[in-house]
PDB file of N, CA and C in Angstrom:
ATOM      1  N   UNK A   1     -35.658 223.688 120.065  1.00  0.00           N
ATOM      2  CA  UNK A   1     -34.254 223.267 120.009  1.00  0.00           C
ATOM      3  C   UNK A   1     -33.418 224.180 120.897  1.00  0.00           C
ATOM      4  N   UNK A   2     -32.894 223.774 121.743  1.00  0.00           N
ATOM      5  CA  UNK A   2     -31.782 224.308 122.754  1.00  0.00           C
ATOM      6  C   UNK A   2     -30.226 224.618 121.723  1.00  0.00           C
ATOM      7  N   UNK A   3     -30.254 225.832 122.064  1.00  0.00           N
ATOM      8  CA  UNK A   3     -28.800 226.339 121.284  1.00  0.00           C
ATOM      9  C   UNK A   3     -27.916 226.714 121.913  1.00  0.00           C
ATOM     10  N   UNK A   4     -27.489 226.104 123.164  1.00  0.00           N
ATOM     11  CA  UNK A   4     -26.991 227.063 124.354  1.00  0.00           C
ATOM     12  C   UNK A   4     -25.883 226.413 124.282  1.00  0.00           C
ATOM     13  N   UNK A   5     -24.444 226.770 124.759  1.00  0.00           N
ATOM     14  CA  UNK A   5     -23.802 226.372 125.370  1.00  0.00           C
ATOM     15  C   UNK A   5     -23.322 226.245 126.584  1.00  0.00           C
ATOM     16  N   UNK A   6     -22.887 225.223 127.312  1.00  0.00           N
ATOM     17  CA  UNK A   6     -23.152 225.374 128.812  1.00  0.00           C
ATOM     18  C   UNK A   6     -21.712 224.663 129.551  1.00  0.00           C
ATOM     19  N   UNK A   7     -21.314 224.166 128.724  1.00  0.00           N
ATOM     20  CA  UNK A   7     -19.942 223.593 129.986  1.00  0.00           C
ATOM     21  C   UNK A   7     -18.827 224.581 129.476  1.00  0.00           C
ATOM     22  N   UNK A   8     -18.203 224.448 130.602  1.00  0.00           N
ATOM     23  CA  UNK A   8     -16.546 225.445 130.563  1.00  0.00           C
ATOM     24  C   UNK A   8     -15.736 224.822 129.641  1.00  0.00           C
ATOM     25  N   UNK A   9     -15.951 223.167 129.471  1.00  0.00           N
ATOM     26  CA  UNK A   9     -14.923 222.995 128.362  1.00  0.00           C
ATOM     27  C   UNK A   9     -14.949 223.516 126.413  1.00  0.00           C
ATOM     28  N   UNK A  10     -16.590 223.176 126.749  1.00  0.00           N
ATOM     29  CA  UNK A  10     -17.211 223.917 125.135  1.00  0.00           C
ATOM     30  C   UNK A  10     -16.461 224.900 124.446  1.00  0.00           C
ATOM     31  N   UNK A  11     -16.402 226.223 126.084  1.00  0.00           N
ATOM     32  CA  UNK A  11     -16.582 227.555 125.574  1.00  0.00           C
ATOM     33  C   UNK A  11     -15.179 227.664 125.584  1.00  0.00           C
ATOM     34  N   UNK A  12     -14.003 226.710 126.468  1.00  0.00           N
ATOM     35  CA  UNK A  12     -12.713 226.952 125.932  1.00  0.00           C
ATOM     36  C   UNK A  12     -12.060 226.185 125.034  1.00  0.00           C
ATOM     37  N   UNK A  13     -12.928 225.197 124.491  1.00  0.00           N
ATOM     38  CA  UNK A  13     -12.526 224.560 123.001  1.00  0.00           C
ATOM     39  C   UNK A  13     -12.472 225.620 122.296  1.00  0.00           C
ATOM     40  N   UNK A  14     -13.789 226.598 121.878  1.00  0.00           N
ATOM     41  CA  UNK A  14     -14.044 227.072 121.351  1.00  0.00           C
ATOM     42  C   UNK A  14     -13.107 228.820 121.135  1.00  0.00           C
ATOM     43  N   UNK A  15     -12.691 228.823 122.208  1.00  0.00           N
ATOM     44  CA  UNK A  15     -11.586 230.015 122.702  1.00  0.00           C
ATOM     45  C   UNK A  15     -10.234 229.467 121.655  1.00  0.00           C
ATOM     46  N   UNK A  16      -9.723 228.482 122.156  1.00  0.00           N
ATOM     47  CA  UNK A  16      -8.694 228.054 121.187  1.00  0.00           C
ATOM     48  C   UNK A  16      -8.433 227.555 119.940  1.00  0.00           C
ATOM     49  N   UNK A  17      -9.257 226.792 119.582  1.00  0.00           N
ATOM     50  CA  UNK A  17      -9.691 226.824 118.085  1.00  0.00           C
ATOM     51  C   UNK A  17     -10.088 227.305 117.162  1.00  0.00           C
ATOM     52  N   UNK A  18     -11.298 228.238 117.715  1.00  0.00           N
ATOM     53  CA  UNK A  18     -11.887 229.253 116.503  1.00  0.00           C
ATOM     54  C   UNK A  18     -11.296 230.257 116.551  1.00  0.00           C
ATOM     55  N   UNK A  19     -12.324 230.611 114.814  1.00  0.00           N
ATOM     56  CA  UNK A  19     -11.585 232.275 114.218  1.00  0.00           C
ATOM     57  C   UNK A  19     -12.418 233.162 115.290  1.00  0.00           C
ATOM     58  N   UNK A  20     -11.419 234.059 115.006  1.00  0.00           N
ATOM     59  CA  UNK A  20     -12.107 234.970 116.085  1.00  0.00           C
ATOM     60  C   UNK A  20     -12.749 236.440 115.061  1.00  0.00           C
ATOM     61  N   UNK A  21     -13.836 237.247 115.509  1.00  0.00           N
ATOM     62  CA  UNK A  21     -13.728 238.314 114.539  1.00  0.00           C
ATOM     63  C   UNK A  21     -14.253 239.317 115.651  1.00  0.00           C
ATOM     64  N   UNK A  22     -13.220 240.591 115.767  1.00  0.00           N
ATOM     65  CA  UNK A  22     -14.047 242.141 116.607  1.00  0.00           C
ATOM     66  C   UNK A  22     -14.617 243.056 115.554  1.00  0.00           C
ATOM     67  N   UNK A  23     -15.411 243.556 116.976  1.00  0.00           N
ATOM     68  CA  UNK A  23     -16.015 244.556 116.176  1.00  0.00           C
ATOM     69  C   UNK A  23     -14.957 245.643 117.643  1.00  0.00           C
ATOM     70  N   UNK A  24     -15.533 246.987 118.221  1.00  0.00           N
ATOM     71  CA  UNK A  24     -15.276 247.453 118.842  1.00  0.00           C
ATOM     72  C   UNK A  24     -15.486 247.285 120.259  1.00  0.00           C
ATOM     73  N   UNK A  25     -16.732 246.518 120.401  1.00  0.00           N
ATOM     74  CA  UNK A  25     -17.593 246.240 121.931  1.00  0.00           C
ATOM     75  C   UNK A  25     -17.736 244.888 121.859  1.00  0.00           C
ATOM     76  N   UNK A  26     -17.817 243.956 120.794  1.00  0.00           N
ATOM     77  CA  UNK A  26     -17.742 242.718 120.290  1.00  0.00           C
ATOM     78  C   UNK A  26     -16.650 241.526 120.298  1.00  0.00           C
ATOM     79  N   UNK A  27     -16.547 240.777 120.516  1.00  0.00           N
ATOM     80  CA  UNK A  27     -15.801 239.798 119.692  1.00  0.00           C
ATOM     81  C   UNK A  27     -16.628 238.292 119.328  1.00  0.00           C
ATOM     82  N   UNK A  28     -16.105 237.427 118.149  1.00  0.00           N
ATOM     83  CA  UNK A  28     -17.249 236.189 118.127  1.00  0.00           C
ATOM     84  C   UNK A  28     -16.324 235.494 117.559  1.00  0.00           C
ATOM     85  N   UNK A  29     -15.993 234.359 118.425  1.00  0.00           N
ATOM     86  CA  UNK A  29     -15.501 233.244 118.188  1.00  0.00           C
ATOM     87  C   UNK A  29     -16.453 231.900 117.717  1.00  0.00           C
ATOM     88  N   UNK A  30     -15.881 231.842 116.114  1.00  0.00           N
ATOM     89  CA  UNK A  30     -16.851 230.876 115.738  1.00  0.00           C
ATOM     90  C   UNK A  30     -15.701 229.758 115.273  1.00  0.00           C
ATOM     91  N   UNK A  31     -16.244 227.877 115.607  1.00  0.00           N
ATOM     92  CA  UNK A  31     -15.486 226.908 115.419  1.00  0.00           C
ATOM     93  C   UNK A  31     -16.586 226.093 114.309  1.00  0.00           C
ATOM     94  N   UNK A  32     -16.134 225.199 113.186  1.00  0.00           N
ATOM     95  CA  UNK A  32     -16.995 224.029 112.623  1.00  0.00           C
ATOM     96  C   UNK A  32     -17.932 222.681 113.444  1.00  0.00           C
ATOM     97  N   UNK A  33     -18.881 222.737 113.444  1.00  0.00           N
ATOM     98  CA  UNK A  33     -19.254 221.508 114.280  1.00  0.00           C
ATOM     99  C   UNK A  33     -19.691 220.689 113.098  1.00  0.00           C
ATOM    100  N   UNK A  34     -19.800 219.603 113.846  1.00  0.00           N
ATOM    101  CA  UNK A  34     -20.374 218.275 113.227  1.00  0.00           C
ATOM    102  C   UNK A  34     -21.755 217.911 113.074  1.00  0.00           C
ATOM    103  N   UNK A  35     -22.523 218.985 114.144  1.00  0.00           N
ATOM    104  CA  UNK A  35     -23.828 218.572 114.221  1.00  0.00           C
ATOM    105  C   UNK A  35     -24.503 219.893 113.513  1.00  0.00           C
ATOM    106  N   UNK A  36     -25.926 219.434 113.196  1.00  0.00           N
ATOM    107  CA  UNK A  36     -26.623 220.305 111.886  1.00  0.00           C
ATOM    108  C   UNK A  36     -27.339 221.885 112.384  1.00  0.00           C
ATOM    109  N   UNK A  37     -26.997 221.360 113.385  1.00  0.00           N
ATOM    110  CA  UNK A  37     -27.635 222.964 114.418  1.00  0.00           C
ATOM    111  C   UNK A  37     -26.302 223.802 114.960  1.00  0.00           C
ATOM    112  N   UNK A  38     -26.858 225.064 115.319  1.00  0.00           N
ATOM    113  CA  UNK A  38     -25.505 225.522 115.751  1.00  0.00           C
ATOM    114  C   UNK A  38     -25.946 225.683 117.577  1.00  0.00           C
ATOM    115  N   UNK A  39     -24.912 225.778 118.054  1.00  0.00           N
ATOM    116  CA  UNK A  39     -24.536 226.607 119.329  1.00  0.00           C
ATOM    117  C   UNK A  39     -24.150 227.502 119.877  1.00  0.00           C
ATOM    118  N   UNK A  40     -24.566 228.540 120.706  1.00  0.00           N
ATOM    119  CA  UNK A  40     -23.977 229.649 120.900  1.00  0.00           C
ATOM    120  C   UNK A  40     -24.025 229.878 122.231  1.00  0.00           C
ATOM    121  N   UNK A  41     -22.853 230.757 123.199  1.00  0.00           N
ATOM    122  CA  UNK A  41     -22.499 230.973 124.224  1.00  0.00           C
ATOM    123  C   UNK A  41     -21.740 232.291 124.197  1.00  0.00           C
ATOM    124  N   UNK A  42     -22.441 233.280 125.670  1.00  0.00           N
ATOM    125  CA  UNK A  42     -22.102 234.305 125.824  1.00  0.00           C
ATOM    126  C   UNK A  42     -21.356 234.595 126.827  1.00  0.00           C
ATOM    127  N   UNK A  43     -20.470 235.598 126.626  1.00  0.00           N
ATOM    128  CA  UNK A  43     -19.344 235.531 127.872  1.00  0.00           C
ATOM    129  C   UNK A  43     -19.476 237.001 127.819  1.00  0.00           C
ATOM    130  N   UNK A  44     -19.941 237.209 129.350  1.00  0.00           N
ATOM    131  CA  UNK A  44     -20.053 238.877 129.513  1.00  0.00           C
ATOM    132  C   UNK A  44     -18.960 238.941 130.775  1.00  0.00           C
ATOM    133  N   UNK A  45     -17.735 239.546 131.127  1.00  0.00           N
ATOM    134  CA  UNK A  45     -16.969 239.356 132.177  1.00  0.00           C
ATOM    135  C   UNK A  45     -17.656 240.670 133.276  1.00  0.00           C
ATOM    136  N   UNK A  46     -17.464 240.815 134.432  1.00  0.00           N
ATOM    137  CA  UNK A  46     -17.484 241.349 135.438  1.00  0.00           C
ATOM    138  C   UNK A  46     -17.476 243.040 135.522  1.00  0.00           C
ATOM    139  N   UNK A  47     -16.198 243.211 133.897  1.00  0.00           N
ATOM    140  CA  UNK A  47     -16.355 244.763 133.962  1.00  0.00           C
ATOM    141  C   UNK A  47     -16.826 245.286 133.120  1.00  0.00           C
ATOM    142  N   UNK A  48     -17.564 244.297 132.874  1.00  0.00           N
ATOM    143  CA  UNK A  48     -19.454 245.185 131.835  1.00  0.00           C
ATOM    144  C   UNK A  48     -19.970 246.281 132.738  1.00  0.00           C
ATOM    145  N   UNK A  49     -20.282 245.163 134.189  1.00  0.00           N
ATOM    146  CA  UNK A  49     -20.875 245.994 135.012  1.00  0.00           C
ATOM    147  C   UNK A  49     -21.405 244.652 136.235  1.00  0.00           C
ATOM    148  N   UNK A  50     -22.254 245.168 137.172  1.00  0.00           N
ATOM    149  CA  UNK A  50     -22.774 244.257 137.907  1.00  0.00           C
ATOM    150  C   UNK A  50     -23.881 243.637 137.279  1.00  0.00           C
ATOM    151  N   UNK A  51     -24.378 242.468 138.248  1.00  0.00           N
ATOM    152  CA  UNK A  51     -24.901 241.283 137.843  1.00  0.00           C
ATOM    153  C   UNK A  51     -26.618 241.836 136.600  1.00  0.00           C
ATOM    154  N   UNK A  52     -26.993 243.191 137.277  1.00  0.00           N
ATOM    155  CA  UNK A  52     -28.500 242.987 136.439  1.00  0.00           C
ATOM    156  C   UNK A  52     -28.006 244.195 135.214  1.00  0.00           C
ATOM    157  N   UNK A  53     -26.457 244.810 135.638  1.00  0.00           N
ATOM    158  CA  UNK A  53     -26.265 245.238 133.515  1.00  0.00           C
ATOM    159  C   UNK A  53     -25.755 243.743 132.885  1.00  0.00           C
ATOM    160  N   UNK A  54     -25.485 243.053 133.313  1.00  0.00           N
ATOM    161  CA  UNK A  54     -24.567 241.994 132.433  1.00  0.00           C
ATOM    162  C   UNK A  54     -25.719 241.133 132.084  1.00  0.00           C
ATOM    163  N   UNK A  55     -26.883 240.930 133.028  1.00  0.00           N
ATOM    164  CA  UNK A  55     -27.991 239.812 132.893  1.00  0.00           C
ATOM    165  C   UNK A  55     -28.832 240.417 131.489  1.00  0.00           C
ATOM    166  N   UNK A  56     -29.001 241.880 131.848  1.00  0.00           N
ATOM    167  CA  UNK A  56     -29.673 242.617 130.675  1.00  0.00           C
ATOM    168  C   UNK A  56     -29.573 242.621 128.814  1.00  0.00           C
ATOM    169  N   UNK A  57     -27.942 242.466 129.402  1.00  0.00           N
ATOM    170  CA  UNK A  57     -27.528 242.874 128.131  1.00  0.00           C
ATOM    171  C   UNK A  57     -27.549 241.655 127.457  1.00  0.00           C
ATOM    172  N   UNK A  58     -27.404 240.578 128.523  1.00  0.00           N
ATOM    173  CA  UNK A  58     -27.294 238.854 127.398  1.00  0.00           C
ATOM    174  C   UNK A  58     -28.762 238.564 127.395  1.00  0.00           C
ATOM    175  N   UNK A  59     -29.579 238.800 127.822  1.00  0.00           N
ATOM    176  CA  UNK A  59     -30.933 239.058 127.351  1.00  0.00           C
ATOM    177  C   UNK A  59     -31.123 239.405 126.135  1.00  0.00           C
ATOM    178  N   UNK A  60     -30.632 241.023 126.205  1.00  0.00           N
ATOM    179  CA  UNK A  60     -30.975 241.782 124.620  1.00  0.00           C
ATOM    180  C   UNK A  60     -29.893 240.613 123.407  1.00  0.00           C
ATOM    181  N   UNK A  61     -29.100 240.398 123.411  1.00  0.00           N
ATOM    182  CA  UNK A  61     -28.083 239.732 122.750  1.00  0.00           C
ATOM    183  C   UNK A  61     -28.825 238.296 122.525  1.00  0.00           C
ATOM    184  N   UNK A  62     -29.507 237.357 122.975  1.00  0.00           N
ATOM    185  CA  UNK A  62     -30.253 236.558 122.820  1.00  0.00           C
ATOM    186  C   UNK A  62     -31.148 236.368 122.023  1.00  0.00           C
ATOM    187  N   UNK A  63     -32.109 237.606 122.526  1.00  0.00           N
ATOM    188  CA  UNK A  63     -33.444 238.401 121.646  1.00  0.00           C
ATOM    189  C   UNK A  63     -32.428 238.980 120.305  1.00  0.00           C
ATOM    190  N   UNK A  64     -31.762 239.482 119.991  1.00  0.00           N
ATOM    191  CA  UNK A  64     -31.529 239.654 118.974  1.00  0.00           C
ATOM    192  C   UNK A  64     -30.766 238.520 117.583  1.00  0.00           C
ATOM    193  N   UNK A  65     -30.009 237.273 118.578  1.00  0.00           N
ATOM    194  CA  UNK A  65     -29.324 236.588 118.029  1.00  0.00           C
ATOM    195  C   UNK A  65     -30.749 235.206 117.015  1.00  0.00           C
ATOM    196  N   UNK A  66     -31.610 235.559 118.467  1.00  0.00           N
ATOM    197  CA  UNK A  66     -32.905 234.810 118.202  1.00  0.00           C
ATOM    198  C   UNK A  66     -33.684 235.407 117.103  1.00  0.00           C
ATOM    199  N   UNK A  67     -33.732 236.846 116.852  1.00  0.00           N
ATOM    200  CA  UNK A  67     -34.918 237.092 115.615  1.00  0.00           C
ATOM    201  C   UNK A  67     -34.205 237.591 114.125  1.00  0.00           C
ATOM    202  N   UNK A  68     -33.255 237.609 114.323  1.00  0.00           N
ATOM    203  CA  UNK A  68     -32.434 237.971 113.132  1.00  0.00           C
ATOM    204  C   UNK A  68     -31.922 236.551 112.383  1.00  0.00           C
ATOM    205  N   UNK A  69     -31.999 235.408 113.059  1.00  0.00           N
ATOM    206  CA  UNK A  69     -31.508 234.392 112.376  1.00  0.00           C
ATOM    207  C   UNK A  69     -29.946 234.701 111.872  1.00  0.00           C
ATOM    208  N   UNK A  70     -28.716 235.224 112.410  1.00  0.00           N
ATOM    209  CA  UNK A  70     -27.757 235.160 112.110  1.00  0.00           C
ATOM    210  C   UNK A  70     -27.161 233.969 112.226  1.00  0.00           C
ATOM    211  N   UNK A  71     -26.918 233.182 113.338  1.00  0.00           N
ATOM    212  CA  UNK A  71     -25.779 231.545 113.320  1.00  0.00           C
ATOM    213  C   UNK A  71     -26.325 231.224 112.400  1.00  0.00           C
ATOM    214  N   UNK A  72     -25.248 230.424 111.409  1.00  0.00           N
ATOM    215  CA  UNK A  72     -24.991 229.451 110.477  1.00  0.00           C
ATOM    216  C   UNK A  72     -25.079 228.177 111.283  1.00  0.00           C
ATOM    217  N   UNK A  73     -26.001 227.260 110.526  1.00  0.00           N
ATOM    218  CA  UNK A  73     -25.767 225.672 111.180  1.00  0.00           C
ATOM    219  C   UNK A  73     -24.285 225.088 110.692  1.00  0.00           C
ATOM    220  N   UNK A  74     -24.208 224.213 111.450  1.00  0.00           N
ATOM    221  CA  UNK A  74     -22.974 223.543 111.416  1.00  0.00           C
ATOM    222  C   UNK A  74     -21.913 224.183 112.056  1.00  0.00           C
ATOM    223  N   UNK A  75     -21.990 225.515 112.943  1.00  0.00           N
ATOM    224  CA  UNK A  75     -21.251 226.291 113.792  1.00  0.00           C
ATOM    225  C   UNK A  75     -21.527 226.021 115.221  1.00  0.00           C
ATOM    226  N   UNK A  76     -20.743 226.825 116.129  1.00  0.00           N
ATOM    227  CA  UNK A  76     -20.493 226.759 116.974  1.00  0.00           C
ATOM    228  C   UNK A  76     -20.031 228.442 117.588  1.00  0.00           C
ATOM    229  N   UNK A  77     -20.621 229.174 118.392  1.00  0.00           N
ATOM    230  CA  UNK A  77     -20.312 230.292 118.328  1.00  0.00           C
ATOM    231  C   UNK A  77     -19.891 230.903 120.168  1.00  0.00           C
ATOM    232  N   UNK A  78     -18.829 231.441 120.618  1.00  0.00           N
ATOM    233  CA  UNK A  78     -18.760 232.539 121.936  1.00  0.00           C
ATOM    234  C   UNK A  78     -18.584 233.990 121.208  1.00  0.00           C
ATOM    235  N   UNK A  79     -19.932 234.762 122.149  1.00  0.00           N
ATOM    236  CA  UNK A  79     -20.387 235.938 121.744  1.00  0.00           C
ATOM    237  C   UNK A  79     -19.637 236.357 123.004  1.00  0.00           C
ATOM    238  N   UNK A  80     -17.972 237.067 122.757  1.00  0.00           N
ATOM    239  CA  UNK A  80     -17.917 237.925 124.024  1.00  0.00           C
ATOM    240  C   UNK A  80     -17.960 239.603 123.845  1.00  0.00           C
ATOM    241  N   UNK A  81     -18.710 240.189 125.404  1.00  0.00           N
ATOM    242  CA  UNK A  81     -18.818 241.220 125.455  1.00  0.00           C
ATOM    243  C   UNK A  81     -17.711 242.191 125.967  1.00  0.00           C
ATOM    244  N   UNK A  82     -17.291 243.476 125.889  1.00  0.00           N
ATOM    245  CA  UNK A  82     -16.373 243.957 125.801  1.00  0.00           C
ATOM    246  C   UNK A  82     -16.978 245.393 126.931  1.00  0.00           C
ATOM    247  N   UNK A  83     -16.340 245.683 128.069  1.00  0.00           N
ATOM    248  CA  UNK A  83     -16.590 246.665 128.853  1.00  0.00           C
ATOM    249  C   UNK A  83     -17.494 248.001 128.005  1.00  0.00           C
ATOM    250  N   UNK A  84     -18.428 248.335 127.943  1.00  0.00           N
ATOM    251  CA  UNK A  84     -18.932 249.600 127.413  1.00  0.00           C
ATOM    252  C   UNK A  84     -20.145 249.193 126.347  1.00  0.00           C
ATOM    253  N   UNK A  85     -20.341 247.901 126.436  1.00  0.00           N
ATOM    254  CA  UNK A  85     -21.163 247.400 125.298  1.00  0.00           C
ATOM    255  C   UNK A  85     -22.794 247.316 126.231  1.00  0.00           C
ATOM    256  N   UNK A  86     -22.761 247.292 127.145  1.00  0.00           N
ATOM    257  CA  UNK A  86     -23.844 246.910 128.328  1.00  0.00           C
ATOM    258  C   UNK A  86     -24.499 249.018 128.029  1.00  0.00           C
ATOM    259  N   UNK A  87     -23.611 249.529 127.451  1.00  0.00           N
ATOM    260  CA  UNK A  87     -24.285 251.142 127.484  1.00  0.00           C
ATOM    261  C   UNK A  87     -25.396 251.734 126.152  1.00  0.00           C
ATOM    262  N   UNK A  88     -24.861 250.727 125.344  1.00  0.00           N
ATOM    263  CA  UNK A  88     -25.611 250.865 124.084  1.00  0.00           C
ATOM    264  C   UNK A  88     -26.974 251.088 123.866  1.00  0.00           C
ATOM    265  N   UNK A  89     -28.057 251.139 123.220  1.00  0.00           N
ATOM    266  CA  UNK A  89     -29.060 251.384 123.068  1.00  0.00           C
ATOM    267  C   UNK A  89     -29.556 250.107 122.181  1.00  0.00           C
ATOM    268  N   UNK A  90     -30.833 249.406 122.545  1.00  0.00           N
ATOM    269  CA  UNK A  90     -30.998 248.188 121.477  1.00  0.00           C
ATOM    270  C   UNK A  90     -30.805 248.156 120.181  1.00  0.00           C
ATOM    271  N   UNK A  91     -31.021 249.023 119.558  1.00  0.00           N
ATOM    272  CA  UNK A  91     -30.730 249.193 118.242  1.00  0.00           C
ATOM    273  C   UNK A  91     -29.410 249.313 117.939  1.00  0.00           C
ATOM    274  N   UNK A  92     -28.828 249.980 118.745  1.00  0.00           N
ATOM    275  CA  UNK A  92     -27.377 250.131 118.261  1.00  0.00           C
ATOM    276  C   UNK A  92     -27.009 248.576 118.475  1.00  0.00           C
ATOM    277  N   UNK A  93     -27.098 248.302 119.526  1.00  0.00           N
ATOM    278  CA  UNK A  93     -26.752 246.979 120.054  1.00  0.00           C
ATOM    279  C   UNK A  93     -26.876 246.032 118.613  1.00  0.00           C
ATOM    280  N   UNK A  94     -27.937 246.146 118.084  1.00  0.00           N
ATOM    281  CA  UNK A  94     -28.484 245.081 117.239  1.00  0.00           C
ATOM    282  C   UNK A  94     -27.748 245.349 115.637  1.00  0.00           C
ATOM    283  N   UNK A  95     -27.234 246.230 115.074  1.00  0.00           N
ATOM    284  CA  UNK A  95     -26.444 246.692 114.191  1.00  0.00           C
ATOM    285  C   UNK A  95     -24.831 246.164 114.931  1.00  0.00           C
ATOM    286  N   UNK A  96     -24.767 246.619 115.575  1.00  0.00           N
ATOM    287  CA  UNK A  96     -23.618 245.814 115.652  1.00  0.00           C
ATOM    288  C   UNK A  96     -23.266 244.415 115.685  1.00  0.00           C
ATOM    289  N   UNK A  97     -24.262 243.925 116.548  1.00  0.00           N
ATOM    290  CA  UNK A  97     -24.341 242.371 116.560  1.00  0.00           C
ATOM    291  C   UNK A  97     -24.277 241.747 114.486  1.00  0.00           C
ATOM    292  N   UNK A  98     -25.283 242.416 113.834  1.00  0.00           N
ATOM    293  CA  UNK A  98     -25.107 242.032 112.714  1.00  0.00           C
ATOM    294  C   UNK A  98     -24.163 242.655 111.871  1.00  0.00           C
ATOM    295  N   UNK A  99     -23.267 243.208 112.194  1.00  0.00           N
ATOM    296  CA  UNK A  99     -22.149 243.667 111.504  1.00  0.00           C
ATOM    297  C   UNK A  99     -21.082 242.581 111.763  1.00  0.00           C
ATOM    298  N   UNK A 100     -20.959 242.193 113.084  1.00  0.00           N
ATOM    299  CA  UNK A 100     -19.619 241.011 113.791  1.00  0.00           C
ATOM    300  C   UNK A 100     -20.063 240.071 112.776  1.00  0.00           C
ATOM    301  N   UNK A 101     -21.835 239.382 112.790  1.00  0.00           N
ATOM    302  CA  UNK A 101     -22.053 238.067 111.919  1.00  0.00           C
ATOM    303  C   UNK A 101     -21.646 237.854 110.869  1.00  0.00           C
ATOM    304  N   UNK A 102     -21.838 239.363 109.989  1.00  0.00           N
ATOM    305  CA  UNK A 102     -21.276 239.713 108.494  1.00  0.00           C
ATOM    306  C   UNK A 102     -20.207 239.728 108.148  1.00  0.00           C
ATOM    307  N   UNK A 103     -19.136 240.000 108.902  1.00  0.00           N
ATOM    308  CA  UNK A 103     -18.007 240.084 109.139  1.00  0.00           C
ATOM    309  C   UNK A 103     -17.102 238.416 108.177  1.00  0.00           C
TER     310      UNK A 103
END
């Protein structure tokens, strides 16, 4: 099952409608969907870093979103990253990620 989100309009439905929740390096905008699976989309901007810290880090963020089973079905989720979050260490990375979900 594909969980991705991929068009620009998705991820700015999803900008204006949903709750939003931070952490410090985090933010996660989650909206209600209609369908029984969820979706998720990552927005890493430019001053993470260049193209192979930003590729890295939505890698690790993937791998982690993937084995922890955090999304709720029936959601809809933008995972954005916040300048300084690309420095973290996986683990840290991964505590935080499940702290925003808990949230």
């Amino acid at each position: 099952m594909d969980h991705r989100l991929k068009k620009a309009q998705q991820f700015s439905y999803i900008y204006k409608k949903g709750k939003r929740v931070s952490t410090g390096l985090f933010t996660l905008f989650s909206v209600p969907s209609k369908f029984s699976n969820f979706k998720i989309g990552y927005s890493i901007s430019k001053k993470v870093g260049k193209a192979n810290k930003r590729n890295k880090l939505k890698r690790r963020l993937r791998e982690i979103v993937r084995c922890e089973n955090l999304p709720k079905n029936y959601f809809n989720y933008v995972l954005m990253a916040r300048p300084g979050a690309a420095e973290l260490e996986f683990d840290e990375l991964k505590k935080e990620i499940i702290r925003l979900f808990n949230k």
